[in-house]
Protein backbone atom coordinates (compact mmCIF):
# COMPACT_ATOMS: atom_id res chain seq x y z
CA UNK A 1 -12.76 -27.36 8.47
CA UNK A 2 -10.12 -26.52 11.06
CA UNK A 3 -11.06 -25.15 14.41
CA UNK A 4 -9.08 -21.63 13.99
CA UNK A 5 -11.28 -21.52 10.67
CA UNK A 6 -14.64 -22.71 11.89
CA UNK A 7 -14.09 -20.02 15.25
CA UNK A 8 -13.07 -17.36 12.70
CA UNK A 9 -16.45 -17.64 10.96
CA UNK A 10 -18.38 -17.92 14.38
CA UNK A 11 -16.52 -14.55 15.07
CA UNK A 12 -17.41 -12.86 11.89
CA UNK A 13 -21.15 -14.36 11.89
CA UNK A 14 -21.54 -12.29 15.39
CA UNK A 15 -19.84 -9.56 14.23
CA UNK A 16 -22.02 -9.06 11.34
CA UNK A 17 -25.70 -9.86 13.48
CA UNK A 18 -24.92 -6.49 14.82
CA UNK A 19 -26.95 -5.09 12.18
CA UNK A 20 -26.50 -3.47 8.92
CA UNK A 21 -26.26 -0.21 10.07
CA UNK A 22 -22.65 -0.81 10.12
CA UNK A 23 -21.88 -1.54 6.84
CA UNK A 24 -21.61 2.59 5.85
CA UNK A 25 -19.47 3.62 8.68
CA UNK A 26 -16.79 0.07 8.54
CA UNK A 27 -16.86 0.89 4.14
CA UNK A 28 -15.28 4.17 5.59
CA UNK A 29 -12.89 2.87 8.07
CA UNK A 30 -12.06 -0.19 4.95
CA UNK A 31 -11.05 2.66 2.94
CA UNK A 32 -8.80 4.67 5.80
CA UNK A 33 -6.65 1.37 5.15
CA UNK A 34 -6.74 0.75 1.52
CA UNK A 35 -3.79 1.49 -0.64
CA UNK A 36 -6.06 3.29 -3.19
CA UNK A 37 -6.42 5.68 -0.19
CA UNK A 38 -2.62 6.25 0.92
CA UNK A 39 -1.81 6.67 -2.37
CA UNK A 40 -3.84 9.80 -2.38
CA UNK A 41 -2.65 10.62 0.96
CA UNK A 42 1.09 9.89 0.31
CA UNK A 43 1.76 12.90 -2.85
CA UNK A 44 -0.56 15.10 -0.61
CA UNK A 45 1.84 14.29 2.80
CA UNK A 46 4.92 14.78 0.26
CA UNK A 47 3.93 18.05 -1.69
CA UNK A 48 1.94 20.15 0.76
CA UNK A 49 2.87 18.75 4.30
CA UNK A 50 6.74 17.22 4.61
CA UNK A 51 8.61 15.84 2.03
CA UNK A 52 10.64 13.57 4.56
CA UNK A 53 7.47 12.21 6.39
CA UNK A 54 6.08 11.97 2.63
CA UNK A 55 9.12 9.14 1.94
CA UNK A 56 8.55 7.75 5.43
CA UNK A 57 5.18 7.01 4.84
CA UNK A 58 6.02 6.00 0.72
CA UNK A 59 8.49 3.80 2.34
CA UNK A 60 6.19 2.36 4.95
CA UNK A 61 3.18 1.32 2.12
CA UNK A 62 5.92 -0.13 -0.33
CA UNK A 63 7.23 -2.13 2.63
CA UNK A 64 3.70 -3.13 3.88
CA UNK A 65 2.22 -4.11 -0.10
CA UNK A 66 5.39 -6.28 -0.73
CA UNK A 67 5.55 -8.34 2.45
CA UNK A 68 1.54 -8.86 2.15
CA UNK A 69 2.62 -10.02 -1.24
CA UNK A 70 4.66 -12.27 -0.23
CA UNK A 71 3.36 -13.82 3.04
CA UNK A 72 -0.10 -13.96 1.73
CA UNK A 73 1.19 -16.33 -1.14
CA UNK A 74 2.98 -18.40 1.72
CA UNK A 75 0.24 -19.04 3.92
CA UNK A 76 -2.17 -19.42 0.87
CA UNK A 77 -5.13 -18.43 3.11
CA UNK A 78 -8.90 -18.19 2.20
CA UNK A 79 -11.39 -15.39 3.00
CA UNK A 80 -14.20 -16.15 5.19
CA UNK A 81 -16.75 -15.27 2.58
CA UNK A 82 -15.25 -18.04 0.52
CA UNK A 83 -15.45 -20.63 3.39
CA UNK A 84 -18.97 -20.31 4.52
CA UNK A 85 -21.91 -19.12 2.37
CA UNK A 86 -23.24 -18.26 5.55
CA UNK A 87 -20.45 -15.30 5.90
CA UNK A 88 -21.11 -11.93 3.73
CA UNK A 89 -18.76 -10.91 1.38
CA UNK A 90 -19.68 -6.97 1.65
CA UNK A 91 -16.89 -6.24 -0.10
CA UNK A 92 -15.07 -8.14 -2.86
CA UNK A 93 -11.15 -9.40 -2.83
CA UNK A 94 -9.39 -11.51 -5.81
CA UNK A 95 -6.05 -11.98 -3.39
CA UNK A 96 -5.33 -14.63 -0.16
CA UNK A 97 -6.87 -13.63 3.10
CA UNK A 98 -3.47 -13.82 5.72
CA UNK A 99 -2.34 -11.54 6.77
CA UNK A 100 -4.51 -8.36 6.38
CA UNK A 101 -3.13 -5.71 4.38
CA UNK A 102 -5.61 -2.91 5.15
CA UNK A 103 -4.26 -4.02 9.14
CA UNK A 104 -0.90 -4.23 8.02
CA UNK A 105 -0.98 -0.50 6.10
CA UNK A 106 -2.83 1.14 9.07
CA UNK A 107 -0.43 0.25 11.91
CA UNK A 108 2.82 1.53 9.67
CA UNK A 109 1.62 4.23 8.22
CA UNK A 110 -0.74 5.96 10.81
CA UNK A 111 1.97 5.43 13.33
CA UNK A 112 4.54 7.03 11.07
CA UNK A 113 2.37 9.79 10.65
CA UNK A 114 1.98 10.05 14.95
CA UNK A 115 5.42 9.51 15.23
CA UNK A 116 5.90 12.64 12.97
CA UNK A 117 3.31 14.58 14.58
CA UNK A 118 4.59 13.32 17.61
CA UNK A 119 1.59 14.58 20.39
CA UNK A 120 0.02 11.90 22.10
CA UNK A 121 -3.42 12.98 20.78
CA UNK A 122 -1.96 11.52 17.40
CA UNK A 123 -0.90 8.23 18.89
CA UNK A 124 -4.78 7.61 20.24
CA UNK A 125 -5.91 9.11 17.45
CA UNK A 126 -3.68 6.47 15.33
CA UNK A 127 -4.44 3.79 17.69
CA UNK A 128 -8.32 4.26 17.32
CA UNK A 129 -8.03 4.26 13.46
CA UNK A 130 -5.74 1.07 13.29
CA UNK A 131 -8.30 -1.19 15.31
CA UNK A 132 -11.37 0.41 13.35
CA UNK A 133 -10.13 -0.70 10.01
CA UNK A 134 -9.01 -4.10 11.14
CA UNK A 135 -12.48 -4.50 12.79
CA UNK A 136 -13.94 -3.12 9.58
CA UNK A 137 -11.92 -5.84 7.78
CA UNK A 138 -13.83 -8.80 9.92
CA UNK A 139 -17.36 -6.88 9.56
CA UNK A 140 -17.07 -7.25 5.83
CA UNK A 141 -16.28 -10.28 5.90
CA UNK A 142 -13.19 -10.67 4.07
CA UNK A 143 -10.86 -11.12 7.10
CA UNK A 144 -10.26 -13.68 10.15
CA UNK A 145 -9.46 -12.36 13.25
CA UNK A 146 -6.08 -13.94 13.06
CA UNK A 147 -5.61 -12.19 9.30
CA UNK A 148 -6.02 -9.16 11.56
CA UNK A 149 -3.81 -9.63 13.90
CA UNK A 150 -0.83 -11.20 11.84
CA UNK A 151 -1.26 -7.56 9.93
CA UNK A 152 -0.98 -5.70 13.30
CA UNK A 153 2.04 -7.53 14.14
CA UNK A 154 3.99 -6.98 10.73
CA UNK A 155 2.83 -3.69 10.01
CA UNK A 156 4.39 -3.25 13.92
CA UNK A 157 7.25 -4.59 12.45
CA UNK A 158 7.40 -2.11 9.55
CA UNK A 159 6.91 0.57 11.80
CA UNK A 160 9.74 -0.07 14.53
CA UNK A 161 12.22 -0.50 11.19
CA UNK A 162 11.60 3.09 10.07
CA UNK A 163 11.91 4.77 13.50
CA UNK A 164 14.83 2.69 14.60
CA UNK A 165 16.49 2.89 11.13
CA UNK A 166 15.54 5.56 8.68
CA UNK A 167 17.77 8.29 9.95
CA UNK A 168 20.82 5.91 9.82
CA UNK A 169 20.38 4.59 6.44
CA UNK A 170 19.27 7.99 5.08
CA UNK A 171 22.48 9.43 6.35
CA UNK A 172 24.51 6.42 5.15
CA UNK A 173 23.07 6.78 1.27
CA UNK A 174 23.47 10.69 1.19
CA UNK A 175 27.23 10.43 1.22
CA UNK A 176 26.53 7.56 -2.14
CA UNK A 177 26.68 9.30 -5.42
CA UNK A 178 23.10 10.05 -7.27
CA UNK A 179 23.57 7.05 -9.53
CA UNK A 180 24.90 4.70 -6.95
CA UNK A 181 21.89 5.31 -4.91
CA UNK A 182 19.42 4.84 -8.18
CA UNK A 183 21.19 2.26 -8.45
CA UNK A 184 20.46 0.68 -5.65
CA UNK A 185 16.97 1.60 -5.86
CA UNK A 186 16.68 -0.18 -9.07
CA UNK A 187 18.47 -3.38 -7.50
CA UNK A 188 15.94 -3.60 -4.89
CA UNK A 189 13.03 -3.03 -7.03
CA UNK A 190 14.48 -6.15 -8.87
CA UNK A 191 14.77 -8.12 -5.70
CA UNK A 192 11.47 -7.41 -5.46
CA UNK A 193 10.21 -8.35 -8.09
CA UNK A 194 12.05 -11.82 -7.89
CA UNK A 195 10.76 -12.37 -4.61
CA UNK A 196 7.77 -12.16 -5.70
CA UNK A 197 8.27 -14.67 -8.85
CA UNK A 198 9.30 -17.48 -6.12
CA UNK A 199 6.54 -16.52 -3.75
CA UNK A 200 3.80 -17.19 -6.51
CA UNK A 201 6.22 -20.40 -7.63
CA UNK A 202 5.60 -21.68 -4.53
CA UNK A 203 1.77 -22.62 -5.17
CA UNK A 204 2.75 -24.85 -8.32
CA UNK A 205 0.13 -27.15 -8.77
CA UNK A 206 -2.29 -25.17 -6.08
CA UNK A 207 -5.83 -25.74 -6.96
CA UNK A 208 -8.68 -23.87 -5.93
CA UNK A 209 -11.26 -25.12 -4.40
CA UNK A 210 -14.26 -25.05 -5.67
CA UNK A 211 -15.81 -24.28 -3.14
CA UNK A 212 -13.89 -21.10 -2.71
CA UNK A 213 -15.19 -20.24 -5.94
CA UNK A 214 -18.43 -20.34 -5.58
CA UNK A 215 -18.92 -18.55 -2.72
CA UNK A 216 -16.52 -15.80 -4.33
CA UNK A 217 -18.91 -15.35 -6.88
CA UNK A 218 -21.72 -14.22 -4.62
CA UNK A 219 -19.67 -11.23 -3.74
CA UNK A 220 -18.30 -10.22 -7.02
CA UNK A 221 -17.95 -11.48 -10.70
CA UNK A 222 -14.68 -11.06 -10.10
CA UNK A 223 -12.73 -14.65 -9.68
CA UNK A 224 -9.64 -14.22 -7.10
CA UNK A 225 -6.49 -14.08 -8.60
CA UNK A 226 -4.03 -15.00 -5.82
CA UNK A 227 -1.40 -15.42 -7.40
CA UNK A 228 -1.32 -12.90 -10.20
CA UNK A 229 2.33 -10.54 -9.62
CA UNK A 230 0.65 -7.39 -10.58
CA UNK A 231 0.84 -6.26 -7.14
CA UNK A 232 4.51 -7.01 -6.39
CA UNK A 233 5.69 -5.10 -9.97
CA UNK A 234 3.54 -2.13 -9.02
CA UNK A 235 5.12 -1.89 -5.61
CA UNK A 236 8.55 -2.53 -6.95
CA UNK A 237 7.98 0.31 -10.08
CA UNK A 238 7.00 2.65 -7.95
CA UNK A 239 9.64 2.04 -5.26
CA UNK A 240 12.24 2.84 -7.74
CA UNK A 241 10.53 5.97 -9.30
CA UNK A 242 9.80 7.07 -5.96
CA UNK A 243 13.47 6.95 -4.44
CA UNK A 244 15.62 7.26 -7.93
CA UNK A 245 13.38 10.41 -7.81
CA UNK A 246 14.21 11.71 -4.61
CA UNK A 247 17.99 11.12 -5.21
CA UNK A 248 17.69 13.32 -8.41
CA UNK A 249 15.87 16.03 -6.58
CA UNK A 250 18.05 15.99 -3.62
CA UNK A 251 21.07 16.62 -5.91
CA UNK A 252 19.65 19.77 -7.40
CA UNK A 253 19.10 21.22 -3.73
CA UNK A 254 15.83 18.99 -2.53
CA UNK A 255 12.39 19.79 -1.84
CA UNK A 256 10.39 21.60 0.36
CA UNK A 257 6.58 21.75 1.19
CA UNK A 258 6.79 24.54 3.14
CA UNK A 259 4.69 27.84 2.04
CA UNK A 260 1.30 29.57 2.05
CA UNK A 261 -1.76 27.35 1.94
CA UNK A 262 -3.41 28.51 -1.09
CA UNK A 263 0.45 26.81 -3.09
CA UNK A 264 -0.08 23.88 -1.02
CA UNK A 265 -3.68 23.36 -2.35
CA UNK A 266 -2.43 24.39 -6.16
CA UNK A 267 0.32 22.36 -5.77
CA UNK A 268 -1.85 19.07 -4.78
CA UNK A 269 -3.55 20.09 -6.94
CA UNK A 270 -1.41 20.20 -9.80
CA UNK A 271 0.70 17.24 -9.03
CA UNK A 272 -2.55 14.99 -8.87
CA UNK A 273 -3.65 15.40 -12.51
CA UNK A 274 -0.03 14.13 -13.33
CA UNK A 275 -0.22 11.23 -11.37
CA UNK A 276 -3.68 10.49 -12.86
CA UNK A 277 -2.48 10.85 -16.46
CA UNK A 278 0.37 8.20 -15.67
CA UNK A 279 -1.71 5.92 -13.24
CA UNK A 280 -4.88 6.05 -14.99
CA UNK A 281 -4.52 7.62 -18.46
CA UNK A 282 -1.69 5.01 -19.35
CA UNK A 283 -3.05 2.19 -17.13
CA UNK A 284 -6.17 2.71 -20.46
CA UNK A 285 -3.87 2.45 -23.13
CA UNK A 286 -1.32 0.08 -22.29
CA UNK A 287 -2.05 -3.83 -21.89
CA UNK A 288 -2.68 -5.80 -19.17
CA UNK A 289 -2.22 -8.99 -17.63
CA UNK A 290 0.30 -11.82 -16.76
CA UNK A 291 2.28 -11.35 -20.15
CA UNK A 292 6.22 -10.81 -19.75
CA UNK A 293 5.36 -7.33 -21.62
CA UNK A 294 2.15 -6.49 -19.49
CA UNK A 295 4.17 -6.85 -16.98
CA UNK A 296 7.54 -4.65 -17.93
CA UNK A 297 5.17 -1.61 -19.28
CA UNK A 298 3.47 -1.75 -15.60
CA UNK A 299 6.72 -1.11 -14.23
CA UNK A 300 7.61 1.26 -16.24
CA UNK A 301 4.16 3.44 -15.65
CA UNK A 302 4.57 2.82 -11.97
CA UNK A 303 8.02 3.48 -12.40
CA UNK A 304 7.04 7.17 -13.87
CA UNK A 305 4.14 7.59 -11.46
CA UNK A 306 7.01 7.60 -8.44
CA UNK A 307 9.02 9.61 -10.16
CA UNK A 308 6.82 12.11 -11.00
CA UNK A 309 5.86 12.26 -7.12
CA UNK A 310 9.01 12.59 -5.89
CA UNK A 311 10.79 14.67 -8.90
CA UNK A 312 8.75 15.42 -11.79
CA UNK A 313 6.13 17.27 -9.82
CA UNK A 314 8.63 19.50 -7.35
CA UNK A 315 10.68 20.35 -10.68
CA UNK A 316 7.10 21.81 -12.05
CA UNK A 317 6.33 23.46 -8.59
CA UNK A 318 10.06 25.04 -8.91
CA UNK A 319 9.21 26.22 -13.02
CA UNK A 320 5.83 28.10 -11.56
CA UNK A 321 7.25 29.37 -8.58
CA UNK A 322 4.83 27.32 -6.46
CA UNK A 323 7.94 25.92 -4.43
CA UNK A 324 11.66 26.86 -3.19
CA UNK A 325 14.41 24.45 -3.71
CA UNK A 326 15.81 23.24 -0.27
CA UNK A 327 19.14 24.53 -0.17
């Protein structure tokens, strides 16, 4: 076992003898950084706060999911909880440990949100929740400290890339007609996606040890599943629904989320049970798996889940009066 490992676990073993009193409070601070969680967050930001910070932060979690993707297939690296049996797994994960997404997440997309907000209240506030969930990541037992960090530093990355260049770019596409810039959207999705393919290529002939499996199991009866490319065509379906979306409301006039509370609520509301029917209520009827077709109908249900949070759900808010077009 390599030293950076073996000091990892020596790390995590102290972190967790502070007592299991923790465990409650870091499952909260785990969740602050999950995607299950910003994707709750993000229609909520976009319908009923700001639809640009809404796309920021859509932007920021597409950005953040893919490049975990695809760095986390690179480095090929284990959890602690599947290194030492003397490490607990207090929460379960099928994917490679480095770098952290729930790190990774929380530094782009609670410092977009500061940014926005743009008080330096926000920024400590933002600081304070970014090193809570990576601590909560090591507490649980499913991250090194150096997972942590490498997650800091990209989701840093992310960050400085949409305040340094989203005005630009935005500017730039707005003077592309709506089907060059769905286009586009649709190109990049498929870049995606084929990044993704050579990623998991890479670990041909990668076996797992068994070891790793083992101690898995104690957590979860779950196997990991590093290399499954669920994750990259659910990032890449969505990033195309999400922006084709915006560039067909933007050419009927654009959307607001301006207005009294009580239509903010109703229009969360609202919106939510759509993206439920398409996340969830297809997700039970369609297959799933590795298959080529698995794999196309997942992008097209994540394909009409972005859509429907960027267009589908404003055009409904427009129909019941809930919303004003931005003219």
């Amino acid at each position: 076992m390599g030293s950076l490992i073996q000091n990892g676990i020596d790390w995590i073993l102290a972190i967790q003898a502070l007592g299991g009193w923790l465990e409650a409070p870091m499952q909260f601070f785990t969740f602050l950084g999950s995607q299950d969680f910003f994707f709750l967050v993000l229609p909520f930001i976009y319908w009923s706060v700001d639809a640009g910070l809404g796309m920021r932060v859509a932007f920021a979690l597409i950005a953040n999911v893919s490049l975990n993707f695809y760095f986390k297939l690179w480095f090929a690296g284990p959890r602690p909880y599947w290194v030492s049996a003397e490490v607990q797994g207090l929460t379960a994960e099928t994917s490679f440990g480095v770098p952290s997404g729930h790190a990774e997440n929380a530094v782009a997309v609670w410092g977009t949100i500061a940014a926005w907000i743009g008080k330096r209240s926000a920024w400590i506030l933002a600081i304070a929740l970014v090193f809570l969930i990576g601590f909560s990541r090591l507490y649980l037992g499913v991250h090194f400290v150096h997972d942590v960090l490498a997650g800091w530093a990209l989701g840093a990355a992310v960050l400085w890339c949409i305040l340094r260049f989203w005005d630009s770019v935005a500017a730039w596409l707005k003077t592309k007609p709506v089907t060059t810039q769905m286009s586009l959207a649709f190109a990049v999705s498929l870049l995606m996606i084929a990044l993704g393919y050579l990623s998991a290529a890479h670990l041909d002939g990668y076996i797992f040890p068994e070891e790793f499996r083992v101690n898995a199991l104690r957590a979860s009866d779950e196997l990991p599943a590093p290399a499954s490319l669920e994750t990259i065509v659910t990032s890449a379906g969505t990033f195309f629904g999400l922006f084709a979306g915006l560039a067909w409301i933007l050419s009927r006039g654009g959307y607001q989320a301006n207005g009294p509370g009580v239509k903010r609520a109703l229009r969360f509301f609202i919106g939510l049970i759509g993206v439920f029917i398409l996340w969830r209520g297809l997700g039970a009827v369609l297959p799933d798996g590795e298959s080529f077709i698995a794999l196309v109908l997942r992008y097209f249900r994540y394909t009409l889940v972005g859509f429907w949070i960027s267009a589908g759900a404003p055009e409904l808010f427009f129909r019941f009066k809930l919303a004003d077009p931005k003219i």
